[in-house]
N, C-alpha and C. Protein backbone atom coordinates (compact mmCIF):
# COMPACT_ATOMS: atom_id res chain seq x y z
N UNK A 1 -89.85 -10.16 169.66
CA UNK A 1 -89.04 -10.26 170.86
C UNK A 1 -89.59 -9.27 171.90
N UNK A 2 -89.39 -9.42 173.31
CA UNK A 2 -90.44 -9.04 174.02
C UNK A 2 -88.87 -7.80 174.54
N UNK A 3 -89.25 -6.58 175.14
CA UNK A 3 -88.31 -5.63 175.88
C UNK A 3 -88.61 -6.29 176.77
N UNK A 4 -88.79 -6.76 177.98
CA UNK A 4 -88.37 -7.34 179.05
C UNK A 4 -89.56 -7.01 180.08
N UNK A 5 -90.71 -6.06 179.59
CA UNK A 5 -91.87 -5.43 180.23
C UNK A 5 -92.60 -6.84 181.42
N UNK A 6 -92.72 -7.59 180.58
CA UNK A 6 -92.87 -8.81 181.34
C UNK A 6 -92.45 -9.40 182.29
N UNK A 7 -90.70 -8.96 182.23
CA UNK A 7 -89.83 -9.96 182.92
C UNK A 7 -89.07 -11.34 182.14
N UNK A 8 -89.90 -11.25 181.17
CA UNK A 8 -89.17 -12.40 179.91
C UNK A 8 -88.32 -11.79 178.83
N UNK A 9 -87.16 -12.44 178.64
CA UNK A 9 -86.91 -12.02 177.78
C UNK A 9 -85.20 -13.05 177.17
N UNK A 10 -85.03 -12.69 175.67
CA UNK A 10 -83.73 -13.36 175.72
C UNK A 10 -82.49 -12.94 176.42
N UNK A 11 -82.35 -11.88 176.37
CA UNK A 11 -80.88 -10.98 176.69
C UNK A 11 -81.07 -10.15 177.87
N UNK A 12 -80.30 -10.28 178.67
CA UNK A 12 -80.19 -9.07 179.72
C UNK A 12 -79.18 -8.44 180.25
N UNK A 13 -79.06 -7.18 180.23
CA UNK A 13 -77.42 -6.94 180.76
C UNK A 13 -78.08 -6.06 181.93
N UNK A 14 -77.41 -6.43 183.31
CA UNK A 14 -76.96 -6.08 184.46
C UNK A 14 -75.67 -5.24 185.26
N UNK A 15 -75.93 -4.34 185.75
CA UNK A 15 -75.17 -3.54 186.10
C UNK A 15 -74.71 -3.66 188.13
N UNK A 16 -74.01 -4.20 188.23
CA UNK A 16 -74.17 -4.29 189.84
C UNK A 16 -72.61 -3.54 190.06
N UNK A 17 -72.67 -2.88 191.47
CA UNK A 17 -72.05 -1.61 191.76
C UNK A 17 -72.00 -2.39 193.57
N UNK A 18 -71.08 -1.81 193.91
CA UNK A 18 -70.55 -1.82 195.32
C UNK A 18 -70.35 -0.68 195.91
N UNK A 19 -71.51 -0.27 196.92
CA UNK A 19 -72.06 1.01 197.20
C UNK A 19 -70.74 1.26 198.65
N UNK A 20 -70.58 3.13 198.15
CA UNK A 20 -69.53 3.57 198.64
C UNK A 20 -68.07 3.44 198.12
N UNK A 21 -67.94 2.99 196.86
CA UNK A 21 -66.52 2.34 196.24
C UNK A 21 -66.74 3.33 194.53
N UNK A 22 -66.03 3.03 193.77
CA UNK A 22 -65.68 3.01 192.33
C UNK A 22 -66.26 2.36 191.54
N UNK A 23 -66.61 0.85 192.31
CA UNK A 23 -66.59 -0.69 191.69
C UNK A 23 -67.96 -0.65 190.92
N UNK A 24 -68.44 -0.96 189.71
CA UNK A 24 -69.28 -1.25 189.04
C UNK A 24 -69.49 -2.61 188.19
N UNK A 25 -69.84 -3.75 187.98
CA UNK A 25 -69.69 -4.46 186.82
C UNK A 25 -71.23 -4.70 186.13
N UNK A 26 -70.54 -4.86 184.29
CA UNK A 26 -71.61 -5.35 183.65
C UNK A 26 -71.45 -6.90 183.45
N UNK A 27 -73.03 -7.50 183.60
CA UNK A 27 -73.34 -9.05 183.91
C UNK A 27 -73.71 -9.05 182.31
N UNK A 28 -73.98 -9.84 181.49
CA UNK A 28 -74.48 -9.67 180.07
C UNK A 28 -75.30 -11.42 180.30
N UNK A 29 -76.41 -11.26 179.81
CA UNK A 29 -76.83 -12.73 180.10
C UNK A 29 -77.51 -12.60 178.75
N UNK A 30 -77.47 -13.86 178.10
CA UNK A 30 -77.52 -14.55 177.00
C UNK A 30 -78.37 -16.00 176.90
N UNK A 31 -79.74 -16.09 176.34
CA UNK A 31 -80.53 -17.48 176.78
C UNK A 31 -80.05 -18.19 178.41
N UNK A 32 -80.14 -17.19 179.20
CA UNK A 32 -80.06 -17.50 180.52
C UNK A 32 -78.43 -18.29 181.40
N UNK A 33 -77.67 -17.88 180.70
CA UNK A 33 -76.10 -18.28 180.79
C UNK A 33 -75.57 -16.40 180.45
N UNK A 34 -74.44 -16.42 181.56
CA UNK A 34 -73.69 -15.34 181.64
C UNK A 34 -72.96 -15.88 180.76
N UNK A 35 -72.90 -14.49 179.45
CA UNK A 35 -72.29 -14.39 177.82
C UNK A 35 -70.64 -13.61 178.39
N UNK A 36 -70.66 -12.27 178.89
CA UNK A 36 -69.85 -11.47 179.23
C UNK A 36 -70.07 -10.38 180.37
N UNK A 37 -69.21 -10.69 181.19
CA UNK A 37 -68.64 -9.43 182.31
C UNK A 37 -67.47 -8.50 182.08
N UNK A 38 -67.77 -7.45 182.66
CA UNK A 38 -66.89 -6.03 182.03
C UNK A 38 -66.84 -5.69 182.93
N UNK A 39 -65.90 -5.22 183.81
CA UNK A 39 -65.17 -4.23 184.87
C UNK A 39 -65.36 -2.64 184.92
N UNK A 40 -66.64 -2.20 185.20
CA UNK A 40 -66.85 -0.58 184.89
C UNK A 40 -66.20 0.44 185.50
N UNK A 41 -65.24 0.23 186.62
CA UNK A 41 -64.37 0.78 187.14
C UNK A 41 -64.04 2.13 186.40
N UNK A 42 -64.55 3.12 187.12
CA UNK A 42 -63.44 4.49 187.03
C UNK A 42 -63.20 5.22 188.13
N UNK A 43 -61.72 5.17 188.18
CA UNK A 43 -61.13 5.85 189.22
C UNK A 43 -61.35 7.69 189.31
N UNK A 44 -61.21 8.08 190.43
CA UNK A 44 -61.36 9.65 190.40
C UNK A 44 -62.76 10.20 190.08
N UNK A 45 -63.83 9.28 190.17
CA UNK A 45 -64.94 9.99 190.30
C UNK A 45 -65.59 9.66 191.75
N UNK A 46 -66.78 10.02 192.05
CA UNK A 46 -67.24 10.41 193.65
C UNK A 46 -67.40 8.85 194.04
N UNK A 47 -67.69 7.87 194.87
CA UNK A 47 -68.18 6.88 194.98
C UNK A 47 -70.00 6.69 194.90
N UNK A 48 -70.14 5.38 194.55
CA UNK A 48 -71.81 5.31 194.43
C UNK A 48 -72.33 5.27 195.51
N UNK A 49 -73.10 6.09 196.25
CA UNK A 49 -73.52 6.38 197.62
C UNK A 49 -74.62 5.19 197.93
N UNK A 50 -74.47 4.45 199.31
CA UNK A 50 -75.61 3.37 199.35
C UNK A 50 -76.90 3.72 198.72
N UNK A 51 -77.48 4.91 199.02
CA UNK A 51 -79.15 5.51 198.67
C UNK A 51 -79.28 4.86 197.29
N UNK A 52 -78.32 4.56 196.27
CA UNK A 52 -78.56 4.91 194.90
C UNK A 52 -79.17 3.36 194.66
N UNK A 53 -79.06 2.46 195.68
CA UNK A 53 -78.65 1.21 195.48
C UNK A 53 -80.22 0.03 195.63
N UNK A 54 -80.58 -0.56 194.83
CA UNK A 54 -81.99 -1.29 195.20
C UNK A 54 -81.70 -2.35 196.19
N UNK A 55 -82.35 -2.37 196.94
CA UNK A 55 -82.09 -3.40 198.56
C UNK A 55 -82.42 -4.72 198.17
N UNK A 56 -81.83 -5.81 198.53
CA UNK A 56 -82.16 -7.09 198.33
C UNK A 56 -83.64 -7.54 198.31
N UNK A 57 -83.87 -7.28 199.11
CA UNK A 57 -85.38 -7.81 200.23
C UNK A 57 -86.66 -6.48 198.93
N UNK A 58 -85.83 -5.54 198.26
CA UNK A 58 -86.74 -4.93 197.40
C UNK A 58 -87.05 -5.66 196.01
N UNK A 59 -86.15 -6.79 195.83
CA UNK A 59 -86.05 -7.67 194.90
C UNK A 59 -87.27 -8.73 194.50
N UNK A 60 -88.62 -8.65 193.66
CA UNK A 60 -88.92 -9.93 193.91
C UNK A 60 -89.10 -10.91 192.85
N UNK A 61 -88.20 -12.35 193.06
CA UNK A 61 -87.72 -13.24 192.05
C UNK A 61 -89.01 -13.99 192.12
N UNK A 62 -89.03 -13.47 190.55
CA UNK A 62 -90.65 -15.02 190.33
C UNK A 62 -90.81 -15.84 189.24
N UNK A 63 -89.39 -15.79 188.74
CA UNK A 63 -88.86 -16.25 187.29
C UNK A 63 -88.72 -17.86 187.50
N UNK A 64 -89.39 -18.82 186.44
CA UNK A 64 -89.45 -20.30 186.91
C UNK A 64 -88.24 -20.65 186.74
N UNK A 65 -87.14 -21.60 186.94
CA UNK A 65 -86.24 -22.07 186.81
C UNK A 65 -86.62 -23.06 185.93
N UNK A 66 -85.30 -23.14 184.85
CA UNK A 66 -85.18 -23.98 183.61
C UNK A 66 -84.20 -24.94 183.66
C-alpha cells in the first residue's frame, strides 16, 4: 500500500478549518467515497489565523477521475 507520496492512495483523512473561527472538520475518505466526518470544534482556544491556511489557487488537482 502506497503512503500517499505519489498522490495515490486508498484512504485519506482531511482536515479543513475555517480560518479566524474554532471550526475544524475531519473528511475521512475511503476507496474514494467520504466514509466519515467529525466536527473538531473546540471552544476557548485562539482561532486558526488565515496565514495557517493553504490557498485554493495553491492547490494543484491532477488526480484522474473514476
Amino acid at each position: 500500500m502506497s503512503i500517499g507520496s505519489n498522490g495515490k492512495r486508498k484512504n485519506w483523512n482531511v482536515i479543513y478549518g475555517v480560518p479566524d473561527t474554532h471550526k475544524s472538520f475531519l473528511i475521512t475518505i475511503h476507496h474514494g467515497k467520504i466514509d466519515q466526518t467529525t466536527d473538531l470544534t473546540v471552544e476557548g482556544t485562539s482561532p486558526y489565523p488565515q496565514k495557517e491556511f493553504i490557498q485554493l489557487e495553491d492547490i494543484n488537482y491532477d488526480s484522474p477521475v473514476t
